[in-house]
Protein backbone atom coordinates (compact mmCIF):
# COMPACT_ATOMS: atom_id res chain seq x y z
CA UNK A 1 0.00 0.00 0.00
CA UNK A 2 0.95 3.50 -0.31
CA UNK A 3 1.65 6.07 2.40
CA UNK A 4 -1.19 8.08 2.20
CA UNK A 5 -0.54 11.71 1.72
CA UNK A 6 -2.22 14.80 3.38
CA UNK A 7 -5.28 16.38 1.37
CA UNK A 8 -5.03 19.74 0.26
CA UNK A 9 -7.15 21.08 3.38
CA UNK A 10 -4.43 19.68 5.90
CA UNK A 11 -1.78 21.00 3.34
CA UNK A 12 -3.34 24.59 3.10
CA UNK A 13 -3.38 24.75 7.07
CA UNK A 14 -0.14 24.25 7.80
CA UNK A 15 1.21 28.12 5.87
CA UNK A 16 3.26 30.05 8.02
CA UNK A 17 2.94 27.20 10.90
CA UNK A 18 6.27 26.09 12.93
CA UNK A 19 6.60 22.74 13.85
CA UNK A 20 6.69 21.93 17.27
CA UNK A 21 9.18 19.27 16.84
CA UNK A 22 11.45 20.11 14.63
CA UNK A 23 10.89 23.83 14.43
CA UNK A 24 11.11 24.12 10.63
CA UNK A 25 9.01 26.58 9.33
CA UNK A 26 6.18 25.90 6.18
CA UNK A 27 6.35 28.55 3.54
CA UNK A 28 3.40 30.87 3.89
CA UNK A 29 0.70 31.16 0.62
CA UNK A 30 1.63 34.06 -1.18
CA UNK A 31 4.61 34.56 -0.02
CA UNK A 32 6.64 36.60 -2.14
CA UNK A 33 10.13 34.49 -1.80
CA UNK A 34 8.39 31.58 -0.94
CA UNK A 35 11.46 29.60 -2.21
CA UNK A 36 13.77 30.64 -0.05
CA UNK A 37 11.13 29.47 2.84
CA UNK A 38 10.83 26.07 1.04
CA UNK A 39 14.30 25.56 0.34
CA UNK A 40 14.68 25.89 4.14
CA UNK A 41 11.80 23.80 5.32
CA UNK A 42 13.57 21.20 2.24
CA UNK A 43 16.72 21.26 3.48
CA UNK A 44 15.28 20.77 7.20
CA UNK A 45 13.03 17.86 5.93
CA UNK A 46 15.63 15.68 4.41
CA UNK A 47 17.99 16.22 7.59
CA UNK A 48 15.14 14.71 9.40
CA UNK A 49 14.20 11.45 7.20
CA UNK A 50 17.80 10.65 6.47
CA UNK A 51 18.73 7.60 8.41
CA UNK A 52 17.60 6.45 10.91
CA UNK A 53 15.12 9.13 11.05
CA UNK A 54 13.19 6.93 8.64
CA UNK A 55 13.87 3.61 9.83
CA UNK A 56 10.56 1.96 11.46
CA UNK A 57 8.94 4.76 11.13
CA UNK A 58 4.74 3.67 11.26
CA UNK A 59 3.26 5.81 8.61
CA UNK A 60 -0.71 5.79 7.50
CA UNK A 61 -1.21 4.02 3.97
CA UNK A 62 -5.25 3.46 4.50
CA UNK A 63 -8.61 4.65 6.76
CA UNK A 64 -7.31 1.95 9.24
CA UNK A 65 -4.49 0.24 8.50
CA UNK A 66 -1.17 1.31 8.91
CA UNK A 67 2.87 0.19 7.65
CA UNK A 68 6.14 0.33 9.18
CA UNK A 69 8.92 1.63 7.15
CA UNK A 70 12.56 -1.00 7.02
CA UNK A 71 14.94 -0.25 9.18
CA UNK A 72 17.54 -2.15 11.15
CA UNK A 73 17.10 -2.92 15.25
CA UNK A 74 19.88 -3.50 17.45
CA UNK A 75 19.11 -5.38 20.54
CA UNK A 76 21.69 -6.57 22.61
CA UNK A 77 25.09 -6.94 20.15
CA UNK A 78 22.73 -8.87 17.75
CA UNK A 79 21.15 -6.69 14.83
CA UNK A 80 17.54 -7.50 12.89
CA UNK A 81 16.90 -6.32 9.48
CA UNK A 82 13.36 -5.55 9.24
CA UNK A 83 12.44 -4.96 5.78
CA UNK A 84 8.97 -2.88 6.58
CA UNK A 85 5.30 -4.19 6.28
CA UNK A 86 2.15 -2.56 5.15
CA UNK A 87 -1.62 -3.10 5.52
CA UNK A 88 -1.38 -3.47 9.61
CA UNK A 89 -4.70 -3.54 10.36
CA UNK A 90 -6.01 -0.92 13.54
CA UNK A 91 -9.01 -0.91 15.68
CA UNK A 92 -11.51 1.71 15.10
CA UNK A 93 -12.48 4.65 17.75
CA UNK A 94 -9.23 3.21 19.75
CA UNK A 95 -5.31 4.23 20.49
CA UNK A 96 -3.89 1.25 19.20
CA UNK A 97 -0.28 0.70 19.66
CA UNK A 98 2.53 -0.57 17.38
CA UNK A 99 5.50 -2.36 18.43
CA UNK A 100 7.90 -5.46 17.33
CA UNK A 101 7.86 -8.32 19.38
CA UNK A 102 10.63 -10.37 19.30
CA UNK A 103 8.72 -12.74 17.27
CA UNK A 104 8.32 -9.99 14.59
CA UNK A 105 12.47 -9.01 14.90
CA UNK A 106 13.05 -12.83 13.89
CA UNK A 107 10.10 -13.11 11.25
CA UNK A 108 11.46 -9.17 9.97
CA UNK A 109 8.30 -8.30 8.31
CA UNK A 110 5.56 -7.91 10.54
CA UNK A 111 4.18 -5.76 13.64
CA UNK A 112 1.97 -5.91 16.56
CA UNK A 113 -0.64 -4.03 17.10
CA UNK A 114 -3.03 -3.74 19.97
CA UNK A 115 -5.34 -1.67 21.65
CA UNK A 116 -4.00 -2.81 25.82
CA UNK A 117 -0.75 -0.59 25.98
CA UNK A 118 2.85 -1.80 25.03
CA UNK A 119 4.10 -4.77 27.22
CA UNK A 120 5.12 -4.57 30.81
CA UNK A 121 5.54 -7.99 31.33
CA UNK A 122 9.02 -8.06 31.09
CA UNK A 123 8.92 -9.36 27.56
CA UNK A 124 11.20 -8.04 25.11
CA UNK A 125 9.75 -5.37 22.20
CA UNK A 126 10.55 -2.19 20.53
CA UNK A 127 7.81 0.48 20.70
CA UNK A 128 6.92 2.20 17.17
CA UNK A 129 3.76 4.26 17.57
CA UNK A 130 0.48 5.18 19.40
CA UNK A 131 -2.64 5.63 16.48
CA UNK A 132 -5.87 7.25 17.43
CA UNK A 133 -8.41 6.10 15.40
CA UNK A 134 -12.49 7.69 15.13
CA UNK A 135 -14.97 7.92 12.69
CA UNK A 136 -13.30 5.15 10.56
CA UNK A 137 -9.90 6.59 10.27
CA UNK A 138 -7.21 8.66 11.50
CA UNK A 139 -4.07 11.40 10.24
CA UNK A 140 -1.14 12.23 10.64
CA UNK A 141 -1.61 14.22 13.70
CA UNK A 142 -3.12 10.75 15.38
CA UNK A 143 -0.01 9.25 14.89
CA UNK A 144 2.38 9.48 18.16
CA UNK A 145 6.16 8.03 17.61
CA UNK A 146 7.45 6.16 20.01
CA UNK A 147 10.86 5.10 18.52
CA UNK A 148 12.77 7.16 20.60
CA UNK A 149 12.45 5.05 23.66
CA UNK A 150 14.18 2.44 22.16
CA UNK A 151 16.72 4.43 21.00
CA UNK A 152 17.85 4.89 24.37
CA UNK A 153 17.85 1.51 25.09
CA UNK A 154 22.04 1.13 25.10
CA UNK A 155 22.52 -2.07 23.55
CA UNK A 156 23.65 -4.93 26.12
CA UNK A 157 23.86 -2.19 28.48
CA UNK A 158 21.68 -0.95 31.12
CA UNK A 159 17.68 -1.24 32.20
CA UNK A 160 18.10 -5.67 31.37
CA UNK A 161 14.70 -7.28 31.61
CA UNK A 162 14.41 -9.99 34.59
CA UNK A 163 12.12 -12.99 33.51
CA UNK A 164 11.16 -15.40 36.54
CA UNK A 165 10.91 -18.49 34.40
CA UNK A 166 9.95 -21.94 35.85
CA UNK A 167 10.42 -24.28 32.62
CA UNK A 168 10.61 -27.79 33.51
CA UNK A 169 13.32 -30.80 31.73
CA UNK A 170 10.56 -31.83 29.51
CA UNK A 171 10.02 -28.56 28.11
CA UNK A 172 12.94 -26.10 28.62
CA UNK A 173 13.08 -22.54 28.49
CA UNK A 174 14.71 -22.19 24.36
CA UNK A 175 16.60 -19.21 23.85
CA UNK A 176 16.52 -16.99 21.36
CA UNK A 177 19.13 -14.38 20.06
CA UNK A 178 16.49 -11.52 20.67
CA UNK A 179 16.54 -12.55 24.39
CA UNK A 180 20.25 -11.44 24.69
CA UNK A 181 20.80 -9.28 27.55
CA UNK A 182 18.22 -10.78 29.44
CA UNK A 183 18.24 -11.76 33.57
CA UNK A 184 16.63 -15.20 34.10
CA UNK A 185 15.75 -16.27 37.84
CA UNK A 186 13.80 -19.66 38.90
CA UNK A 187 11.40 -17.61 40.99
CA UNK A 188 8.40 -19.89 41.55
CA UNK A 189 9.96 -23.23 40.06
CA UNK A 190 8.86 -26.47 41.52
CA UNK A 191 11.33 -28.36 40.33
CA UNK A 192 14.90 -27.69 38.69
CA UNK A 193 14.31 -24.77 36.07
CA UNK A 194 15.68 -25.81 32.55
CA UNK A 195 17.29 -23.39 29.67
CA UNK A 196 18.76 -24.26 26.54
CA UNK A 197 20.97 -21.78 24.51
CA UNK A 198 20.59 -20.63 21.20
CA UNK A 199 23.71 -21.41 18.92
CA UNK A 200 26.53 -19.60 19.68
CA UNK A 201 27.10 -16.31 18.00
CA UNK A 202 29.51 -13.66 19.22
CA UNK A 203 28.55 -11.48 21.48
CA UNK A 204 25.15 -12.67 22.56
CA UNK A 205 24.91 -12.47 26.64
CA UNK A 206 22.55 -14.04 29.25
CA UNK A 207 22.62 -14.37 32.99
CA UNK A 208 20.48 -16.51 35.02
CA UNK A 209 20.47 -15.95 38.81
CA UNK A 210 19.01 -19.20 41.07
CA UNK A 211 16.43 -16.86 43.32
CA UNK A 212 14.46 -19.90 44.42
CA UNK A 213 16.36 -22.04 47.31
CA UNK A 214 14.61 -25.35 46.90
CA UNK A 215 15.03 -25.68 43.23
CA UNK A 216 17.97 -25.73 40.76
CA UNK A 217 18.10 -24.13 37.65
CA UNK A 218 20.11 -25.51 34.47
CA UNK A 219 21.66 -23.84 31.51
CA UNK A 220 22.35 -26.23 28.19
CA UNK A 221 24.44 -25.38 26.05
CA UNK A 222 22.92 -26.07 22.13
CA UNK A 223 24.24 -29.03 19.97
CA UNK A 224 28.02 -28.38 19.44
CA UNK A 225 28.79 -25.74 21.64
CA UNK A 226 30.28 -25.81 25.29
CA UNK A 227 30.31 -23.99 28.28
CA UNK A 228 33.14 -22.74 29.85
CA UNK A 229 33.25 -22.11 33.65
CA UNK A 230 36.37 -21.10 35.27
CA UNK A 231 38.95 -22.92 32.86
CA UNK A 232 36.62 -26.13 32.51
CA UNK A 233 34.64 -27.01 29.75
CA UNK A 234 31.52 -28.96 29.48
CA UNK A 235 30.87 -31.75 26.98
CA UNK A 236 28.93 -30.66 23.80
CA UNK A 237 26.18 -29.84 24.38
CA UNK A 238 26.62 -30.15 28.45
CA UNK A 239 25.72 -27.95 30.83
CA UNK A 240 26.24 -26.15 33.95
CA UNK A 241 23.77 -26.66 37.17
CA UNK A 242 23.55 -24.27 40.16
CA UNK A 243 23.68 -25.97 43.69
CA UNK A 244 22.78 -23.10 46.37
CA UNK A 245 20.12 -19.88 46.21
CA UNK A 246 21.39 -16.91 44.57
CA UNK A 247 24.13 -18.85 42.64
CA UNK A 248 24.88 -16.53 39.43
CA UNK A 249 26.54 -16.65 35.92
CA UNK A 250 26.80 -14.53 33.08
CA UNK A 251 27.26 -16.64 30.01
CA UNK A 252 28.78 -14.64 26.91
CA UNK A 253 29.21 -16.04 23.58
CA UNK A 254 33.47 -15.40 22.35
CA UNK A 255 32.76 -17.59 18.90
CA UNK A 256 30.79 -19.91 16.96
CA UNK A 257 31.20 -22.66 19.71
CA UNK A 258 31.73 -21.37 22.91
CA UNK A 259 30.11 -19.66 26.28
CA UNK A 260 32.28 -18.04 28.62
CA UNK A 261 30.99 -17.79 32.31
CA UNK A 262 32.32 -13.84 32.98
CA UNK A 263 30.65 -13.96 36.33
CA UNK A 264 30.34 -16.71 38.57
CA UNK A 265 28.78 -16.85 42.06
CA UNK A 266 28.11 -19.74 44.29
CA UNK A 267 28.74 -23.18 43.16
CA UNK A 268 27.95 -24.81 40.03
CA UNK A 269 28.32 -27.80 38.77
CA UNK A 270 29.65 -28.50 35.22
CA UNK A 271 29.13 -31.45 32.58
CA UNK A 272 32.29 -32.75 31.42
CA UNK A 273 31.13 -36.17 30.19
């Protein structure tokens, strides 16, 4: 679909106007060196959608549906190429919000939208855009961007998300790339919390912390790789088990193969055959 563009009404309002955010001036109707004006609200305008102004930006292209523009996401040290989608389909007389999911940073062509608020379940996503909707459609004035709270998310850096997770041995907790820089606890487990790693790729990080006394929790690493915990390696695809509460380890990929524990607290046991 096409981005739809403003009608000559919306157009016509905005002579002589300042924009709030931006504070780029519109040429005013009539004016005499209008081009001078326009040449200056040009030159502003293309400063503004040059990368990554433009990247996943959530533009209108229908009464109520919206896309998402490509763009590239960095989470963690891994980076998704999204490649844009169009047709996202909103809820009418609603604010509807748009955001990818991690789901939608590994498919790379798709968004979420709902009308119940961007997560806050601990769950990793990157916020896009609020849309009001009424009537049977919305503009560009209904359309609130979002994208630069994830642009001050530093990558592998600060604010990590903490997941209690209580997967059991018959149906561990998988991980996926998008999940690097995560904190994983086995608050609430019942039994010894499982967690298998994705393959190894440089860079991606994870730390699980054992919060619940009575049960253990297990990391896996995937089929070829090892773990390495203080100058001992597991088997392939071994792992390392905590033994006491609030046992810790950070778990950093250095290669194709291989997990380095970084930080290691408590006692843990380790795989080696």
């Amino acid at each position: 679909m096409a981005e739809t563009a403003l009608t000559t009404a919306q157009a016509d309002a905005l002579s002589g106007t300042t924009d709030s955010d931006c504070a780029a001036v519109y040429p005013t109707i009539g004016e005499s060196t209008y081009y001078t004006s326009a040449y200056r609200m040009l030159h502003r305008a293309l400063l503004m959608a040059k990368m990554p102004g433009n990247e996943c930006r959530v533009y209108q292209d229908g009464d109520l549906t919206c896309g998402v523009r490509a763009g590239k996401i960095q989470v963690g040290p891994t980076t998704f190429d999204h490649s844009g989608c169009t047709g996202e389909s909103l809820t009418n007389n609603q604010t509807n919000y748009i955001f990818l999911t991690a789901a939608d940073l590994a498919a790379g062509n798709s968004a979420t939208v709902n009308t119940t608020g961007f997560p806050t379940d601990g769950t990793l996503y990157v916020p896009l855009a609020t849309i009001l909707t009424a009537s049977g459609t919305y503009d560009y004035t209904d359309i609130t961007d979002y994208r630069g709270r994830a642009i001050l998310n530093v990558p592998g850096g600060f604010g990590a998300v903490v997941e209690a997770n209580t997967a059991g041995s018959g149906s561990p907790n998988v991980l996926i790339a998008a999940e690097s820089g995560k904190v994983f606890t086995n608050e609430g487990s019942t039994a010894t919390n499982y967690h298998t790693l994705p393959t190894a790729a440089a860079g991606l990080t994870y730390t699980f912390i054992r919060s619940d006394a009575s049960d253990d929790i297990r990391i896996t690493a995937n089929t070829g790789d090892v773990i390495v915990l203080a100058g001992t390696s597991t088997k392939a695809a071994g792992y390392v088990e905590s033994q006491n509460q609030w046992d810790l380890i950070v778990l950093v990929a250095v290669d194709a193969t291989s997990w380095v524990a970084t930080t290691v607290m408590g006692t843990w046991t380790v795989e080696t055959s």
